[in-house]
PDB file of N, CA and C in Angstrom:
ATOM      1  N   UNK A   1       0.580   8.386   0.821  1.00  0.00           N
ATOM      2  CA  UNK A   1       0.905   7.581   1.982  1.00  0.00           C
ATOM      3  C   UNK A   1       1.103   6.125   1.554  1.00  0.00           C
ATOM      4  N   UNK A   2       1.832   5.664   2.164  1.00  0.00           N
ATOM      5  CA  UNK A   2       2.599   4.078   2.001  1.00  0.00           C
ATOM      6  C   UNK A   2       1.919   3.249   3.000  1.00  0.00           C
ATOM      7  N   UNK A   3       1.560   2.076   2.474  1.00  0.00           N
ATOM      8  CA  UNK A   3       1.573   0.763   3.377  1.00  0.00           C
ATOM      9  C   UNK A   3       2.457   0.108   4.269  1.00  0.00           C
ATOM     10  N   UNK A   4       2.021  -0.284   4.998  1.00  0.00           N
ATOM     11  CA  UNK A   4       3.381  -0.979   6.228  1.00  0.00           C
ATOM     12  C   UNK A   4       3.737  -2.529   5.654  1.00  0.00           C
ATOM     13  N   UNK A   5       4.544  -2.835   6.130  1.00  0.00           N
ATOM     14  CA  UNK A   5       4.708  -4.532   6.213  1.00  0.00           C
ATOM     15  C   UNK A   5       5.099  -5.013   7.692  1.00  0.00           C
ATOM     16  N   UNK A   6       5.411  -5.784   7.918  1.00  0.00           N
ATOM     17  CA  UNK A   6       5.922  -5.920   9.318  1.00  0.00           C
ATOM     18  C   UNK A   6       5.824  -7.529  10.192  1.00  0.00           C
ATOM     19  N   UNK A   7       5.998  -8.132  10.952  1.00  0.00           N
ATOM     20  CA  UNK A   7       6.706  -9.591  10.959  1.00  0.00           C
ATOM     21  C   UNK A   7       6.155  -9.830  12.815  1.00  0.00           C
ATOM     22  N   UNK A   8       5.299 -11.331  12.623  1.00  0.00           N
ATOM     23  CA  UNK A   8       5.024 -11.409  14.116  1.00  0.00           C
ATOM     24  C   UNK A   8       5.983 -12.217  14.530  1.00  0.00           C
ATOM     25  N   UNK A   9       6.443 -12.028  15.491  1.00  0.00           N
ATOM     26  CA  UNK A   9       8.008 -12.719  15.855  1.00  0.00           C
ATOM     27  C   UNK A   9       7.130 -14.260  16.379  1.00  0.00           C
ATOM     28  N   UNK A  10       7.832 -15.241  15.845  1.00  0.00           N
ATOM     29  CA  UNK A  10       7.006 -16.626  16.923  1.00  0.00           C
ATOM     30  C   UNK A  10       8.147 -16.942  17.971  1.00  0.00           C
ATOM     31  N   UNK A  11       7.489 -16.486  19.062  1.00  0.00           N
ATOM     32  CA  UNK A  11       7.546 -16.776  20.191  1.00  0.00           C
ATOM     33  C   UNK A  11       6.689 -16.852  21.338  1.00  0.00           C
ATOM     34  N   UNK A  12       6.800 -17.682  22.158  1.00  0.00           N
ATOM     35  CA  UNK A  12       5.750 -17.769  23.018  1.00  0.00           C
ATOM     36  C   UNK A  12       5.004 -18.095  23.110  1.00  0.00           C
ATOM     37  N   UNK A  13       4.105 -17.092  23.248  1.00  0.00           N
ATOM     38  CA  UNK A  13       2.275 -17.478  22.506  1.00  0.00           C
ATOM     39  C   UNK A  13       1.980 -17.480  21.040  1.00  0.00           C
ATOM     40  N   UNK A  14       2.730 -17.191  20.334  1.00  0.00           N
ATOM     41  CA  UNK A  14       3.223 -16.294  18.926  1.00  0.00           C
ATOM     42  C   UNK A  14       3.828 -17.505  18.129  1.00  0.00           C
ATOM     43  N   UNK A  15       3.788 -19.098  18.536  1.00  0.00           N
ATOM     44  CA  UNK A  15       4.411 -19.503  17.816  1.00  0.00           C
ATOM     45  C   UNK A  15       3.703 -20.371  16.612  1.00  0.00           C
ATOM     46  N   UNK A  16       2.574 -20.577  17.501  1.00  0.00           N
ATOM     47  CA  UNK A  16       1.576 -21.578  15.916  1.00  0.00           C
ATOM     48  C   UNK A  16       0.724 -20.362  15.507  1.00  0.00           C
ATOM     49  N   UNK A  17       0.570 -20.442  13.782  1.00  0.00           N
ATOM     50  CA  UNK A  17      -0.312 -19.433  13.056  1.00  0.00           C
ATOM     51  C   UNK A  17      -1.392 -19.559  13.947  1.00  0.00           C
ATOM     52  N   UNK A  18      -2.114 -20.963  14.095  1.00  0.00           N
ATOM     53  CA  UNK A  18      -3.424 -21.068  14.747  1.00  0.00           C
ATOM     54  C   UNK A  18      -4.181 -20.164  15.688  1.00  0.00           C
ATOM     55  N   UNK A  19      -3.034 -20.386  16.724  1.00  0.00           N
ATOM     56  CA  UNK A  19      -3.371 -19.588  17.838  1.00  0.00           C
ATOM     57  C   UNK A  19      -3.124 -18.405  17.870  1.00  0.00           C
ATOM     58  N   UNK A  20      -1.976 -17.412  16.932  1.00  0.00           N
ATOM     59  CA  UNK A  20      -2.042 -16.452  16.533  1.00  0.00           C
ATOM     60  C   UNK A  20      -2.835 -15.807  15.794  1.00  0.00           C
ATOM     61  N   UNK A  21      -3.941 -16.579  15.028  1.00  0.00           N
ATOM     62  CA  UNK A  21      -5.062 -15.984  14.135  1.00  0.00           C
ATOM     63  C   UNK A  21      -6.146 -16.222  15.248  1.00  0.00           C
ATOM     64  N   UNK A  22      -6.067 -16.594  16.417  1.00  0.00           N
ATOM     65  CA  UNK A  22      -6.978 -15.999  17.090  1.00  0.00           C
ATOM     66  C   UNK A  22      -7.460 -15.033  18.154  1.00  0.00           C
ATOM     67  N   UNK A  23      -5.676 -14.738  18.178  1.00  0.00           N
ATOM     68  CA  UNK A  23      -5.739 -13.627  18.725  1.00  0.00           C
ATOM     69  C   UNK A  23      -5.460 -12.015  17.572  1.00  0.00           C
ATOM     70  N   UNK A  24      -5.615 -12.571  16.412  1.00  0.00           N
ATOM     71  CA  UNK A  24      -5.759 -11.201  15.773  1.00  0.00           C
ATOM     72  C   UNK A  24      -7.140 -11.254  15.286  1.00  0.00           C
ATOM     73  N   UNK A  25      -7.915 -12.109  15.121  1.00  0.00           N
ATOM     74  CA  UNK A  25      -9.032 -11.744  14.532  1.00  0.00           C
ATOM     75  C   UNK A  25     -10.450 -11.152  15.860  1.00  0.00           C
ATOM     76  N   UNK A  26      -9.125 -10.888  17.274  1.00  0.00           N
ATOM     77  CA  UNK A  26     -10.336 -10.530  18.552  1.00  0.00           C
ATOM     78  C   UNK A  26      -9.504  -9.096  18.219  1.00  0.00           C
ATOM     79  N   UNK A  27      -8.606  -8.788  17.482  1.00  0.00           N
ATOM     80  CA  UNK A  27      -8.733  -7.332  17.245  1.00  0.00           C
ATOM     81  C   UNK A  27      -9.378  -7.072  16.095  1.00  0.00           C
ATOM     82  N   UNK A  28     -10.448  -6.429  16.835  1.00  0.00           N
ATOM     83  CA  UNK A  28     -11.531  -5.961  15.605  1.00  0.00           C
ATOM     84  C   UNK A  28     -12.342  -4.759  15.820  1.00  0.00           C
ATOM     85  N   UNK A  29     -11.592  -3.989  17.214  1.00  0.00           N
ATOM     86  CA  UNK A  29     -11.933  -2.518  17.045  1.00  0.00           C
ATOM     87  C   UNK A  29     -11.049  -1.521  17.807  1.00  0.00           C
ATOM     88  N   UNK A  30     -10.959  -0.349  17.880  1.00  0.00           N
ATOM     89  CA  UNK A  30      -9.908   0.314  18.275  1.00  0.00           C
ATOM     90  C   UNK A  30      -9.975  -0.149  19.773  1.00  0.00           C
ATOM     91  N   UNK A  31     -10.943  -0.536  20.801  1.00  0.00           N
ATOM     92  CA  UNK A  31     -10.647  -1.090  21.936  1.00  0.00           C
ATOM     93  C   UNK A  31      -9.626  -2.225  22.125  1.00  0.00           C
ATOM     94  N   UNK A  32      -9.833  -3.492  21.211  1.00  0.00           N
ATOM     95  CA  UNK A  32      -9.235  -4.303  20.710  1.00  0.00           C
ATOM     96  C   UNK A  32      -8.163  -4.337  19.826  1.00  0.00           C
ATOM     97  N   UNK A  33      -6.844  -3.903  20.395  1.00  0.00           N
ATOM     98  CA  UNK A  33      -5.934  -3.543  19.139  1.00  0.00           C
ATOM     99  C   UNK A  33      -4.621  -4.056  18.898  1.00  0.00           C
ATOM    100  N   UNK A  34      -3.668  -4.234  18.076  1.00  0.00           N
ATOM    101  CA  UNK A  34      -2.920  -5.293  18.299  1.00  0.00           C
ATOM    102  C   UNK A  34      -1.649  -3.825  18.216  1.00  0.00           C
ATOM    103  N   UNK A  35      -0.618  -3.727  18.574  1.00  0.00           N
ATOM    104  CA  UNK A  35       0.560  -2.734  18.036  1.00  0.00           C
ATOM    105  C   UNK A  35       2.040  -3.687  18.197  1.00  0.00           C
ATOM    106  N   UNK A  36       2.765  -2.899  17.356  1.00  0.00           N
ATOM    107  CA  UNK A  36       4.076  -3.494  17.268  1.00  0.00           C
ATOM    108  C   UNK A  36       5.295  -2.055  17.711  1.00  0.00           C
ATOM    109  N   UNK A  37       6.091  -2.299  18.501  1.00  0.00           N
ATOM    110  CA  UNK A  37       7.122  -1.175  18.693  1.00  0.00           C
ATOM    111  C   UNK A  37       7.812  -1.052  17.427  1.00  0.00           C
ATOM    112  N   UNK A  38       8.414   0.044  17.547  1.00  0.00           N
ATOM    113  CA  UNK A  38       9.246   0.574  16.347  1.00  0.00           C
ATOM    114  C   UNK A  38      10.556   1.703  17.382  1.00  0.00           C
ATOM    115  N   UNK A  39      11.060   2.029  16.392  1.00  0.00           N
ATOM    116  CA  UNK A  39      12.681   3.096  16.661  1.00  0.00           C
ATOM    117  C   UNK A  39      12.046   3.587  16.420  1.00  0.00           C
ATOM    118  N   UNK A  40      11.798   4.387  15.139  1.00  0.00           N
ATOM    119  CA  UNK A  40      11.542   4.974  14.366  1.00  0.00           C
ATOM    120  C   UNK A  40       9.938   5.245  14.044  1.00  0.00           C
ATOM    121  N   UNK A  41       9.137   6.139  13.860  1.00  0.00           N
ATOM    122  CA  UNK A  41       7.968   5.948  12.973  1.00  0.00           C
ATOM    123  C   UNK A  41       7.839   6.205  11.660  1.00  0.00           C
ATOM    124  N   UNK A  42       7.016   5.421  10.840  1.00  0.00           N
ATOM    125  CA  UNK A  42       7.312   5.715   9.253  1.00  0.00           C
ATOM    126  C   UNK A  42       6.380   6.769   9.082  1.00  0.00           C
ATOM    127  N   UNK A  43       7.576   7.944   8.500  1.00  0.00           N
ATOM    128  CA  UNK A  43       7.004   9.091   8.089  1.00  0.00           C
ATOM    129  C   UNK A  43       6.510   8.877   7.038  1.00  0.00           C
ATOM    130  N   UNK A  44       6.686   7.595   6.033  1.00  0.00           N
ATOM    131  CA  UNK A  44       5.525   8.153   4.347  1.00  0.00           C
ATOM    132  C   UNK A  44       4.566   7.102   4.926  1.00  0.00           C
ATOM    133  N   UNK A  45       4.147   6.563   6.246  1.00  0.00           N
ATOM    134  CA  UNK A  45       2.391   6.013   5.954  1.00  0.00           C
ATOM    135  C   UNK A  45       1.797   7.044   7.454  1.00  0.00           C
ATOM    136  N   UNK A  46       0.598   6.207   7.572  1.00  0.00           N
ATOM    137  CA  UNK A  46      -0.104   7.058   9.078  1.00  0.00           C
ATOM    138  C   UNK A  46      -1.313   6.783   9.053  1.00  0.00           C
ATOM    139  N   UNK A  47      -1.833   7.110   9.976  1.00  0.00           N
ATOM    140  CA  UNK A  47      -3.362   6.469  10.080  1.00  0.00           C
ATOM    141  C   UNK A  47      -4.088   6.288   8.904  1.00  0.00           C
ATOM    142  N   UNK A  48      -4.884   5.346   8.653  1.00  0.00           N
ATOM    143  CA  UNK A  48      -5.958   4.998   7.928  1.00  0.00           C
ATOM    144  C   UNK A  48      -5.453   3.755   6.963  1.00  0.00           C
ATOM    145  N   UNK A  49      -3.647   3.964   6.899  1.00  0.00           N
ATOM    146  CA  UNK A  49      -3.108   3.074   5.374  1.00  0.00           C
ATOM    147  C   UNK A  49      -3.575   1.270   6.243  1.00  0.00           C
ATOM    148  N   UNK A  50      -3.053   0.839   5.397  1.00  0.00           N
ATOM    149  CA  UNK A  50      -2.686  -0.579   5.718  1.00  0.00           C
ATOM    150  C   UNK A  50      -1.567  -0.946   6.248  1.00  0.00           C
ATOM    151  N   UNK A  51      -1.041  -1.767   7.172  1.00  0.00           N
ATOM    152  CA  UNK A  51      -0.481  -2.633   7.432  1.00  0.00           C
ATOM    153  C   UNK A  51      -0.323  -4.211   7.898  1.00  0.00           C
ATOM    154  N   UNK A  52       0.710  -5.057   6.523  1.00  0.00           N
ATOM    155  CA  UNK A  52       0.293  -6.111   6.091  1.00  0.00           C
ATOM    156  C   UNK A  52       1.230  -6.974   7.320  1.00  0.00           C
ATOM    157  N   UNK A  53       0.826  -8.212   7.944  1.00  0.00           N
ATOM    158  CA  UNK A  53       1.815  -9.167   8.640  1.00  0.00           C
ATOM    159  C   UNK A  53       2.059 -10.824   8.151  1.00  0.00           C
ATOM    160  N   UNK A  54       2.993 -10.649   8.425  1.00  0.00           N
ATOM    161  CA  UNK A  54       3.735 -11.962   8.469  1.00  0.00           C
ATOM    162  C   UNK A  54       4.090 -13.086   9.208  1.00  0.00           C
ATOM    163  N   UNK A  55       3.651 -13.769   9.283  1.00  0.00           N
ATOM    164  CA  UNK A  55       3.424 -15.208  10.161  1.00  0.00           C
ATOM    165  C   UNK A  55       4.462 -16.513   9.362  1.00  0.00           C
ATOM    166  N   UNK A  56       5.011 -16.980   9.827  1.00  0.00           N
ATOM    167  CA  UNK A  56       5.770 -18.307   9.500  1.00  0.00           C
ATOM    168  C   UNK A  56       5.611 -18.239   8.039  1.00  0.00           C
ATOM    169  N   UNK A  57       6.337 -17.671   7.479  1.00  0.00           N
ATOM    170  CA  UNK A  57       6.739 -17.190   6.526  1.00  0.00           C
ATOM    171  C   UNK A  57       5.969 -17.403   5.158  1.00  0.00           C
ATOM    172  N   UNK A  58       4.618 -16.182   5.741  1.00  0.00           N
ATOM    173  CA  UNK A  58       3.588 -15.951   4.649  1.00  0.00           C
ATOM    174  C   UNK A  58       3.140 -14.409   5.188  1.00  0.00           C
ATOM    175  N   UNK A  59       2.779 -13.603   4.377  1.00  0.00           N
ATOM    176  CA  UNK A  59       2.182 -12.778   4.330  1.00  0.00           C
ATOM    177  C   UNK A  59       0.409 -13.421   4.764  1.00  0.00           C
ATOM    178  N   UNK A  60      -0.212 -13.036   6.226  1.00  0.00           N
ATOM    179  CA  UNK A  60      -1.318 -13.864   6.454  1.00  0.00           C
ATOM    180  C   UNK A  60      -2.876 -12.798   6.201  1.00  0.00           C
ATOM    181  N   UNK A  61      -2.279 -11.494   6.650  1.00  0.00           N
ATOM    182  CA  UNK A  61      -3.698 -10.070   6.215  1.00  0.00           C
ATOM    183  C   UNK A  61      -3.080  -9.298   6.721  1.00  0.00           C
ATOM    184  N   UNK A  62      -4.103  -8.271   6.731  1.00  0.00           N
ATOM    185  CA  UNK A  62      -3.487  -6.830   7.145  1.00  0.00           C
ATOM    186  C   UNK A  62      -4.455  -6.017   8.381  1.00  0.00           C
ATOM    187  N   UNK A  63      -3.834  -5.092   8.594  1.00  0.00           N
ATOM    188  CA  UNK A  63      -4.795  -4.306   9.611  1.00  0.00           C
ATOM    189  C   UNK A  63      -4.483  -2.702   9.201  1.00  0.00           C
ATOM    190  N   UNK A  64      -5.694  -1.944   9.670  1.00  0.00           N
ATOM    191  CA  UNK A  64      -5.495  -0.530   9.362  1.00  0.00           C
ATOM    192  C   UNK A  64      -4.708   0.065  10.447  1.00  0.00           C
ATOM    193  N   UNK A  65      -4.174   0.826  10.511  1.00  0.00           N
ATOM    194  CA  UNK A  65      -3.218   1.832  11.050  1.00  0.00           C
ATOM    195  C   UNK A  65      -4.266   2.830  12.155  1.00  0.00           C
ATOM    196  N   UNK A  66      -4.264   2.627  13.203  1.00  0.00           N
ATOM    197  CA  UNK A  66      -4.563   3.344  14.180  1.00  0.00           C
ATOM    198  C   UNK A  66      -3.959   5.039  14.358  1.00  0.00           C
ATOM    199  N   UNK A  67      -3.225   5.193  14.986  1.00  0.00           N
ATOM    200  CA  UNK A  67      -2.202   5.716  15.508  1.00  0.00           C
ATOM    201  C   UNK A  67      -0.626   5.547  15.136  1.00  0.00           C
ATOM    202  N   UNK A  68       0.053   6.431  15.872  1.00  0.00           N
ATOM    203  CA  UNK A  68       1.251   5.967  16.357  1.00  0.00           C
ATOM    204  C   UNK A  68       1.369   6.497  17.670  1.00  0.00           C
ATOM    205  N   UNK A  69       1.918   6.211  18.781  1.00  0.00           N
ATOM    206  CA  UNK A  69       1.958   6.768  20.019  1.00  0.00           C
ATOM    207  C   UNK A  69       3.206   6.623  21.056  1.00  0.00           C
ATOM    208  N   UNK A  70       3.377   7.185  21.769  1.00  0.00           N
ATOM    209  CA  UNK A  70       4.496   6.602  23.169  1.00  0.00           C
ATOM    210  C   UNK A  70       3.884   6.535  24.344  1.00  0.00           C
ATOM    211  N   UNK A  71       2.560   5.846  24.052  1.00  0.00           N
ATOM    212  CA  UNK A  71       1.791   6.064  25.295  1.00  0.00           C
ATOM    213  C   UNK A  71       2.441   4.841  25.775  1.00  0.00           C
ATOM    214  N   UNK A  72       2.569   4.238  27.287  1.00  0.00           N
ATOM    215  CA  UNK A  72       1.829   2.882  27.637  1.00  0.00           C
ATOM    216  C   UNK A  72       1.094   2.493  26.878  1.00  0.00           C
ATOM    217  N   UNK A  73       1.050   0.887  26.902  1.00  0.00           N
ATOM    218  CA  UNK A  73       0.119   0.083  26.763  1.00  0.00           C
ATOM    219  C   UNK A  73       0.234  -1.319  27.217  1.00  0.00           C
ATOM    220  N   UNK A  74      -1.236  -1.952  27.373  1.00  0.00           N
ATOM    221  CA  UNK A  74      -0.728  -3.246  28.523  1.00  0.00           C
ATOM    222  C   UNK A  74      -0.476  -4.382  27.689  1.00  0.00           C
ATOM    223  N   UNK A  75       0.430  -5.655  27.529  1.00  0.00           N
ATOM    224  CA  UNK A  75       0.128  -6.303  26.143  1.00  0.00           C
ATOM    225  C   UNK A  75       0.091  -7.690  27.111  1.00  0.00           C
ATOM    226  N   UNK A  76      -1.390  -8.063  26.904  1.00  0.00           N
ATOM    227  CA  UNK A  76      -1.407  -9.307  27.268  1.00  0.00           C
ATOM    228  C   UNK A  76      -1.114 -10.857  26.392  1.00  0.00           C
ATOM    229  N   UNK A  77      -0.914 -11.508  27.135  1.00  0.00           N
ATOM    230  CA  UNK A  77      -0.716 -12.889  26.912  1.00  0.00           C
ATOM    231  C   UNK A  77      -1.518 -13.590  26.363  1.00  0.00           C
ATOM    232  N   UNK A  78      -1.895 -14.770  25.355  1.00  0.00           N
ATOM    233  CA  UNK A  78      -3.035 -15.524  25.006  1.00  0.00           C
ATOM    234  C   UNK A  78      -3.785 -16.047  26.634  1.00  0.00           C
ATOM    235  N   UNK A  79      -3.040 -16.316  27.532  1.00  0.00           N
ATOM    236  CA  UNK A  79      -4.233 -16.291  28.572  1.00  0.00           C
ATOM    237  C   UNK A  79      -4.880 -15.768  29.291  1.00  0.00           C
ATOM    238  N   UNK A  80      -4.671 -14.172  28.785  1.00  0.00           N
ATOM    239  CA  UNK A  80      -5.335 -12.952  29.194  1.00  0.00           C
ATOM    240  C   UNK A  80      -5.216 -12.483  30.399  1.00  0.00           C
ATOM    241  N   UNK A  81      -4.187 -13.354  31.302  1.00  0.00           N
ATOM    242  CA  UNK A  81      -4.068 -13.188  32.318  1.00  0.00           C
ATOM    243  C   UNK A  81      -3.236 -12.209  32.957  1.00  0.00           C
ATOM    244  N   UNK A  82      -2.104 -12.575  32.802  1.00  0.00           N
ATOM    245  CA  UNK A  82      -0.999 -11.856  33.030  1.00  0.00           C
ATOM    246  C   UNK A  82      -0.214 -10.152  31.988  1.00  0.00           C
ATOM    247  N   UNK A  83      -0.328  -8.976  32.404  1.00  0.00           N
ATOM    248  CA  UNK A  83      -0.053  -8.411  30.987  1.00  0.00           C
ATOM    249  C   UNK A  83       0.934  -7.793  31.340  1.00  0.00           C
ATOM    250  N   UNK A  84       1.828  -7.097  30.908  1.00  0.00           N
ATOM    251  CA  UNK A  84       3.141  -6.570  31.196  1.00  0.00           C
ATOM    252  C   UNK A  84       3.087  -5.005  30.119  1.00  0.00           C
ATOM    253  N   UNK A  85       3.286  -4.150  30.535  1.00  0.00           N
ATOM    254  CA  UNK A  85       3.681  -3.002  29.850  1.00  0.00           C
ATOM    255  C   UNK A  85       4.595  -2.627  28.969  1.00  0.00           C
ATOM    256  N   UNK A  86       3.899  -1.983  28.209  1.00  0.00           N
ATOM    257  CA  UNK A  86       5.017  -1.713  26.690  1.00  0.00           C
ATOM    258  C   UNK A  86       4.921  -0.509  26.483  1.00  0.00           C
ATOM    259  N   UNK A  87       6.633  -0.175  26.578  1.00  0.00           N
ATOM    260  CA  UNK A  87       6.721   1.462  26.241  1.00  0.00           C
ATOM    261  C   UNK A  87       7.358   1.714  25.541  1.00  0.00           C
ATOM    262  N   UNK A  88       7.392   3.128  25.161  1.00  0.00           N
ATOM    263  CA  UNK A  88       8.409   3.678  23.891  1.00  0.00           C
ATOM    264  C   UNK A  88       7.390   3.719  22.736  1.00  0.00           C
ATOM    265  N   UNK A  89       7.857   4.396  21.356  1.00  0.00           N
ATOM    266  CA  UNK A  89       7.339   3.980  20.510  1.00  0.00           C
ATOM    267  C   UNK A  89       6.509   3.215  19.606  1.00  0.00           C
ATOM    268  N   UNK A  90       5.333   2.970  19.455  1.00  0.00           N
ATOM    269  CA  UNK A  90       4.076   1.759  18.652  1.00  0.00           C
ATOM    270  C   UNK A  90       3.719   2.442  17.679  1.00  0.00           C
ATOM    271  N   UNK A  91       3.318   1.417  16.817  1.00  0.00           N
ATOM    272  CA  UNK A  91       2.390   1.433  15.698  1.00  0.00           C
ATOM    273  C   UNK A  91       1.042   0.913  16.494  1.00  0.00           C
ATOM    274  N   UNK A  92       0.075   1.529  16.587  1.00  0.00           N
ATOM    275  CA  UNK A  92      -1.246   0.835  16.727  1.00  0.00           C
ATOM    276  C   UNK A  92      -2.412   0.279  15.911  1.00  0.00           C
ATOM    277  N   UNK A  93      -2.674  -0.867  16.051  1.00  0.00           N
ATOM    278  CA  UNK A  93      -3.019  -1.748  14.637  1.00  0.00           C
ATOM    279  C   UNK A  93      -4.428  -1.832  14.670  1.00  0.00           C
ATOM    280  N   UNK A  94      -6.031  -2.349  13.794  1.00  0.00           N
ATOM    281  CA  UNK A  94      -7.309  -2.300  14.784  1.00  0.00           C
ATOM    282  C   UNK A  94      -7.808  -3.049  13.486  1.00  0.00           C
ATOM    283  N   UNK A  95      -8.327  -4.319  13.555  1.00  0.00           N
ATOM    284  CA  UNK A  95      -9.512  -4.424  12.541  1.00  0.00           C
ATOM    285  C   UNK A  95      -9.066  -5.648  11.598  1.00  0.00           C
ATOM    286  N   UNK A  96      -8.497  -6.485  11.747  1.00  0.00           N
ATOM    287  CA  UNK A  96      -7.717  -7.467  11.298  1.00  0.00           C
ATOM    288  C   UNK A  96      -8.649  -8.569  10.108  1.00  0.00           C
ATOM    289  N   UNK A  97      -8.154  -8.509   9.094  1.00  0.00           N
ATOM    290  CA  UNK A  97      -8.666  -9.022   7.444  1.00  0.00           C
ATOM    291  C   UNK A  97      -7.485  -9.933   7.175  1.00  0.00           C
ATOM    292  N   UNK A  98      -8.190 -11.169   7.484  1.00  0.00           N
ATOM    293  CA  UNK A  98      -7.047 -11.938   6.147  1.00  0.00           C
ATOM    294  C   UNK A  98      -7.017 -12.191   5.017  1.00  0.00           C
ATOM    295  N   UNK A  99      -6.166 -12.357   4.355  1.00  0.00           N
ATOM    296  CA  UNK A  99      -6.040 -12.598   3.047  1.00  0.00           C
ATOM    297  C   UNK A  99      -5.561 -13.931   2.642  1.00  0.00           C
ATOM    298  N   UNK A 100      -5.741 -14.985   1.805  1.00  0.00           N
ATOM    299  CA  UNK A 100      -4.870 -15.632   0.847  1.00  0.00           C
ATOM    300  C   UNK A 100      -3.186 -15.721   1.076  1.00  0.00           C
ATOM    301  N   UNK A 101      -2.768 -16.855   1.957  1.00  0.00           N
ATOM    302  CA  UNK A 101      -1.588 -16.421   2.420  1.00  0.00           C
ATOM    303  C   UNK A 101      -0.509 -16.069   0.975  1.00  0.00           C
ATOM    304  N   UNK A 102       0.409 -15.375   1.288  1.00  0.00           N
ATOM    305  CA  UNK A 102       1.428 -15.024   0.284  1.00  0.00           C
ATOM    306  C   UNK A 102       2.930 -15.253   0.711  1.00  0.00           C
ATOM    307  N   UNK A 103       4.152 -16.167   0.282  1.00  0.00           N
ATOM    308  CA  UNK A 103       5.163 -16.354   0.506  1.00  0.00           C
ATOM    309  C   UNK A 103       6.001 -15.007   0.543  1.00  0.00           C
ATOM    310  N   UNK A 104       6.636 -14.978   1.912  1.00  0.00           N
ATOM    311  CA  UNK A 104       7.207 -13.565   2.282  1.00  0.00           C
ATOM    312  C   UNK A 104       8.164 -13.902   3.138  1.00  0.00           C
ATOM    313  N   UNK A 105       9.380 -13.697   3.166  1.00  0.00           N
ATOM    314  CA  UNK A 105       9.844 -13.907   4.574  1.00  0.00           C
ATOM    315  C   UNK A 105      10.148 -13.071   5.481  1.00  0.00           C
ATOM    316  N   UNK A 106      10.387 -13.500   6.938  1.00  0.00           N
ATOM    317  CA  UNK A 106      10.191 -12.190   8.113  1.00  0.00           C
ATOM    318  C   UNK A 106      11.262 -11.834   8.007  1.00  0.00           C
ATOM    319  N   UNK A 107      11.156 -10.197   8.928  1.00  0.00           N
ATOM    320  CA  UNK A 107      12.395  -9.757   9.472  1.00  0.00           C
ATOM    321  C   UNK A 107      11.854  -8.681  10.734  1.00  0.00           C
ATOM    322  N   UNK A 108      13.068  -8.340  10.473  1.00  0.00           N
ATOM    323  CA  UNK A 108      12.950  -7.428  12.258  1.00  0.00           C
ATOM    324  C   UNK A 108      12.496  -5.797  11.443  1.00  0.00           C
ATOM    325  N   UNK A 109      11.455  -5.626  12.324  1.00  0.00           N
ATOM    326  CA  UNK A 109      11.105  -3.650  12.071  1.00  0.00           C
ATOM    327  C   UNK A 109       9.823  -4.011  11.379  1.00  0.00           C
ATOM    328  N   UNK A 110      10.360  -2.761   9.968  1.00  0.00           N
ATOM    329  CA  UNK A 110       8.796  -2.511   9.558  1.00  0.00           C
ATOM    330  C   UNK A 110       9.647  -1.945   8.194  1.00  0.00           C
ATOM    331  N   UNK A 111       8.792  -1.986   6.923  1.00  0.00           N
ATOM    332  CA  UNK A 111       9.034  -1.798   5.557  1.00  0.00           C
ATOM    333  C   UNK A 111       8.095  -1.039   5.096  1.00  0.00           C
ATOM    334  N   UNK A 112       8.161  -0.483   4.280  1.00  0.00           N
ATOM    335  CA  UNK A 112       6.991   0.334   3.516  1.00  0.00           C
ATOM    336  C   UNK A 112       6.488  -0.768   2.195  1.00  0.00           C
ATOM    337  N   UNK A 113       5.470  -1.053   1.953  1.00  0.00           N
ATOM    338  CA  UNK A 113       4.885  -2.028   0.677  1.00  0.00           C
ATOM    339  C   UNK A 113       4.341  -1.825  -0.048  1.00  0.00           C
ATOM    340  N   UNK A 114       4.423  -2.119  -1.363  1.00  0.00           N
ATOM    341  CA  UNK A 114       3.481  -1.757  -2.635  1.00  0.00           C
ATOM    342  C   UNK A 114       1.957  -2.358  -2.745  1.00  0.00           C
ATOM    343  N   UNK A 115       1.742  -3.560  -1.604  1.00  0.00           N
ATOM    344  CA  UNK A 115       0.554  -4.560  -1.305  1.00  0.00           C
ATOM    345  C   UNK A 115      -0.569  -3.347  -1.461  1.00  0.00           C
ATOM    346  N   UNK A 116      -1.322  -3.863  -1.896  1.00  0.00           N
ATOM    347  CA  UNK A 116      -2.505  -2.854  -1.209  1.00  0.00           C
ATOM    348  C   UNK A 116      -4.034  -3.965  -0.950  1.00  0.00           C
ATOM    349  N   UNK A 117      -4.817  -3.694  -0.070  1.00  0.00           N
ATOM    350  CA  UNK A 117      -5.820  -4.233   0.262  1.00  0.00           C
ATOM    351  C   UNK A 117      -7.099  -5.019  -0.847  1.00  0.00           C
TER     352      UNK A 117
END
């Protein structure tokens, strides 16, 4: 099984690392979980591997691999207020480790990576 890579888009709430590392480090258990949509799911990784993200163009940590699902899910806002539903296809993410940032640059989807934890 393969590692993920994959890219937090800055927008929004999403646009300073800051405030984005604090909303990944409140995912820190499968209640608490961060996911990203996909087309596709990657058939060479799946639960347990890693998947590494990318923030303003660094590789910032990784999270373990939940799931994959087409369930619903609600994705709230940094002000926890308002949440809007996300459907179709996810990766579900849980448990968030940073690392030593690493120069990477983003893109759209998801990659398979040689990184390992």
């Amino acid at each position: 099984m393969k590692n993920l890579l994959t890219t937090i888009p800055q927008r929004g709430d999403l646009r300073h690392w800051a405030d984005v590392e604090k909303i990944l480090q409140a995912c820190d258990s499968e209640d608490d979980f961060w996911t990203f949509s996909c087309r596709h799911y990657p058939r060479e990784s799946g639960p347990g591997q890693a998947c590494f993200m990318i923030h303003s163009g660094f590789i910032r940590g990784y999270f373990t691999v939940l799931e994959f699902t087409d369930t619903d899910v609600l994705r709230h806002g940094a002000d926890q207020q308002n949440a809007e539903v996300i459907s179709g296809k996810k990766v579900v993410l849980a448990v968030w480790r940073s690392i030593p940032p690493i120069a990477h640059t983003g893109f759209q989807g998801w990659r398979y990576t040689e990184l390992q934890p």
